[in-house]
Protein backbone atom coordinates (compact mmCIF):
# COMPACT_ATOMS: atom_id res chain seq x y z
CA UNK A 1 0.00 0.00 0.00
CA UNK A 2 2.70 2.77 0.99
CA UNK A 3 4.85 1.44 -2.49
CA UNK A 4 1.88 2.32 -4.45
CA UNK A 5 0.88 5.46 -2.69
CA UNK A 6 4.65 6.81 -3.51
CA UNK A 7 4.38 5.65 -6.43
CA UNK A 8 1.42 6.77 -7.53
CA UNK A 9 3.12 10.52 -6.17
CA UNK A 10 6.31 10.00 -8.05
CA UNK A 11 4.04 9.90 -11.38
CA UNK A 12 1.79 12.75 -11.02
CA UNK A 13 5.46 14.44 -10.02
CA UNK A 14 6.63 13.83 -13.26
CA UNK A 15 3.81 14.46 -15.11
CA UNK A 16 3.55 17.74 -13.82
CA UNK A 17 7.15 18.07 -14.40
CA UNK A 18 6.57 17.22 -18.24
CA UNK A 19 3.74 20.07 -18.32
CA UNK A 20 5.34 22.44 -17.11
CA UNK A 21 8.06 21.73 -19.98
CA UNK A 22 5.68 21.61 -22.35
CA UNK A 23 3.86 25.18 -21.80
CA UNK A 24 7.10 26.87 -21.31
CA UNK A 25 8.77 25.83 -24.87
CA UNK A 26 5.90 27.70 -26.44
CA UNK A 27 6.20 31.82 -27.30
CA UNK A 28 4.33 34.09 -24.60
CA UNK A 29 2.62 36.24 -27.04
CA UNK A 30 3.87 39.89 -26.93
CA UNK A 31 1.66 42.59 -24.52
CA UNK A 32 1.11 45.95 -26.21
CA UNK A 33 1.29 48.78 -23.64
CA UNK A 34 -0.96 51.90 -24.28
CA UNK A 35 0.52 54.99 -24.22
CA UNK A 36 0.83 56.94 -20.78
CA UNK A 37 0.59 60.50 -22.23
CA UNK A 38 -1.62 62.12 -20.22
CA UNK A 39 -4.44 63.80 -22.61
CA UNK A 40 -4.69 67.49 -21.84
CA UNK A 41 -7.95 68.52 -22.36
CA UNK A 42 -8.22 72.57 -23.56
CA UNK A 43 -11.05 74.13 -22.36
CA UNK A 44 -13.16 76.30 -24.41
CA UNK A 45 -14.98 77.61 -21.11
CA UNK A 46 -14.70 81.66 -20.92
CA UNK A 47 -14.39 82.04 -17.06
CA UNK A 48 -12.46 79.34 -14.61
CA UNK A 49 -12.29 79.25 -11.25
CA UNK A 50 -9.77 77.41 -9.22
CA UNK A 51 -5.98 78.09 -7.42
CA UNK A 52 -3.27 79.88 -8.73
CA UNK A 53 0.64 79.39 -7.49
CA UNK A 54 3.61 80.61 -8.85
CA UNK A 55 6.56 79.70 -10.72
CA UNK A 56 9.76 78.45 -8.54
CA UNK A 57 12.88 80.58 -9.19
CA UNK A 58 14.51 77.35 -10.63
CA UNK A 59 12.49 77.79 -13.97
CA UNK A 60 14.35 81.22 -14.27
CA UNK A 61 15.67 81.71 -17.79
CA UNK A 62 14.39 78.10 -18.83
CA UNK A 63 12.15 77.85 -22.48
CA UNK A 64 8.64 77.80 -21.84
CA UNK A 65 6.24 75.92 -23.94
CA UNK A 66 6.00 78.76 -26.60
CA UNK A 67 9.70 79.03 -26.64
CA UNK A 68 10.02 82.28 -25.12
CA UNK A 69 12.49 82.65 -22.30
CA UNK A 70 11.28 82.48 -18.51
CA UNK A 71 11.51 85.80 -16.56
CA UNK A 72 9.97 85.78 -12.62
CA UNK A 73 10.13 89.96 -13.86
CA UNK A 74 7.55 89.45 -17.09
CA UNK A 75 3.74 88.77 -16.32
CA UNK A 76 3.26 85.77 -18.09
CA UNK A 77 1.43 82.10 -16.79
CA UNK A 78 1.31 79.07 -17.67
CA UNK A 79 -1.94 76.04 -17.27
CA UNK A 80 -2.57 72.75 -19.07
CA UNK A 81 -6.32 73.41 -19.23
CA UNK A 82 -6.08 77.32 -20.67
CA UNK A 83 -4.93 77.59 -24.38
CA UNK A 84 -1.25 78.69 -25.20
CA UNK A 85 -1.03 82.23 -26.23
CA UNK A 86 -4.33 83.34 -24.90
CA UNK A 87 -4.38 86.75 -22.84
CA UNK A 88 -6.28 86.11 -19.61
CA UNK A 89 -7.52 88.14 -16.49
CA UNK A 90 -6.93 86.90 -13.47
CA UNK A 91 -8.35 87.89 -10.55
CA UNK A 92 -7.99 87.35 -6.84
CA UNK A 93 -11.23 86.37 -5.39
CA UNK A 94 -10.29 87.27 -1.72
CA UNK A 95 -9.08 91.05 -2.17
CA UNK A 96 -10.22 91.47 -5.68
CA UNK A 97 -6.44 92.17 -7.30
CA UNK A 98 -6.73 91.42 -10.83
CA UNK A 99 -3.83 91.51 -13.53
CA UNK A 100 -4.04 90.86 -17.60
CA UNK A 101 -1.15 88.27 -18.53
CA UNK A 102 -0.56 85.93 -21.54
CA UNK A 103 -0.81 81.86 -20.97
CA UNK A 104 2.46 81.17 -22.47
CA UNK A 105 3.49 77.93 -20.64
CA UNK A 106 2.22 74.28 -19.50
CA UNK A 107 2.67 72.84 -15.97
CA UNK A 108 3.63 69.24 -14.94
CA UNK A 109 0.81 66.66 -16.05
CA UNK A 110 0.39 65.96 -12.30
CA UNK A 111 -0.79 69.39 -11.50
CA UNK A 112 -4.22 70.15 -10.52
CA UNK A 113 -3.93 73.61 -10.59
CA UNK A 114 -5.45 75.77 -12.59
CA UNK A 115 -2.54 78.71 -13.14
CA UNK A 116 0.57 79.37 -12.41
CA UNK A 117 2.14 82.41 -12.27
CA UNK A 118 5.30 84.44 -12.68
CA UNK A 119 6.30 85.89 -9.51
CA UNK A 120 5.71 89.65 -10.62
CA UNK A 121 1.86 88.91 -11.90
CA UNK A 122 1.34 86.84 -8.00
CA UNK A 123 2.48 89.99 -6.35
CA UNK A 124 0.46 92.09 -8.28
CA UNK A 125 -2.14 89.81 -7.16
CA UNK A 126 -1.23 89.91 -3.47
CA UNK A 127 -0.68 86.62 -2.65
CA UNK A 128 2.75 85.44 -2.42
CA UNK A 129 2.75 85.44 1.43
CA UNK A 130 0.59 82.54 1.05
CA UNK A 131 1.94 80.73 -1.57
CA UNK A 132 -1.37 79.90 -2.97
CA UNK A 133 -4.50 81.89 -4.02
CA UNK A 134 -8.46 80.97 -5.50
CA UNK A 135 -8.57 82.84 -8.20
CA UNK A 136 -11.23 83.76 -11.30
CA UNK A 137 -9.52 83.37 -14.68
CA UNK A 138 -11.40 84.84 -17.53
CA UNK A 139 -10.13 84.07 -21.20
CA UNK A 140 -9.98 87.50 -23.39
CA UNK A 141 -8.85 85.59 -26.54
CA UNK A 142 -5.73 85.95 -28.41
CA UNK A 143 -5.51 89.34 -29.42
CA UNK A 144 -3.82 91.61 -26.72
CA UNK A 145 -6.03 93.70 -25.08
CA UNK A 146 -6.33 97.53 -25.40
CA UNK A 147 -6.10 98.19 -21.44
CA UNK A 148 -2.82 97.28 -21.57
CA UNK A 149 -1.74 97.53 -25.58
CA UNK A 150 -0.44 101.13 -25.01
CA UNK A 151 2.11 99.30 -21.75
């Protein structure tokens, strides 16, 4: 009884043995990864409302998406949802500060904010004490405006 029972375990040993031989000889078929670019989505909406930060002095003198040269001194933004080269108004909703810039740049994919800034357009706002800021962006289209076509 105990010669057939190891028997009988020596066998299904080796037949499992022999399968797993069997499946491995054969090609695992190839996986096709989807891209991870994350889809930025443009908005067409005319008035936003979310936070605002501002650029780190590390990006100083760095390319920007448009290709123009980062200044902390120049009022210029940048979002992933607002369109490149489109002249906004941003205003502070707390103290009511509001400054006309030009979207110009794109953040990390990771960031949820709505704008940054350039140092000189956050103080303008008020708000680098805090670091952060809910603001009201409205989009005034591409064409600079006249308030501040003469500066």
């Amino acid at each position: 009884m105990k010669k057939s029972l190891i028997l009988l375990l020596l066998v299904s040993a080796a037949f499992s043995i022999k399968a797993q031989e069997t499946t491995g000889d054969q090609p695992t078929p190839a996986k096709h990864h989807k891209s991870k670019k994350a889809k930025r989505e443009v908005s067409k909406e005319k008035i936003h409302y979310g936070t605002a930060s501002f650029y780190a002095n590390k990006f100083e003198g760095r390319k920007t998406s448009t290709g123009e040269i980062f200044s902390q001194k120049k009022l210029s933004a940048a979002s992933n949802i607002l369109p490149l080269n489109q002249w906004v108004r941003v205003t502070n909703t707390r103290n009511n500060a509001s400054v006309v810039l030009r979207i110009n740049d794109r953040m990390h994919k990771n960031n949820k904010r709505l704008i940054d800034l350039s140092k000189s357009a956050a103080k303008k706002l008020r708000y680098t004490g805090y670091g952060l800021a809910h603001v009201k962006v409205e989009v005034l289209g591409k064409k600079k405006p006249e308030e501040i076509a003469n500066n």
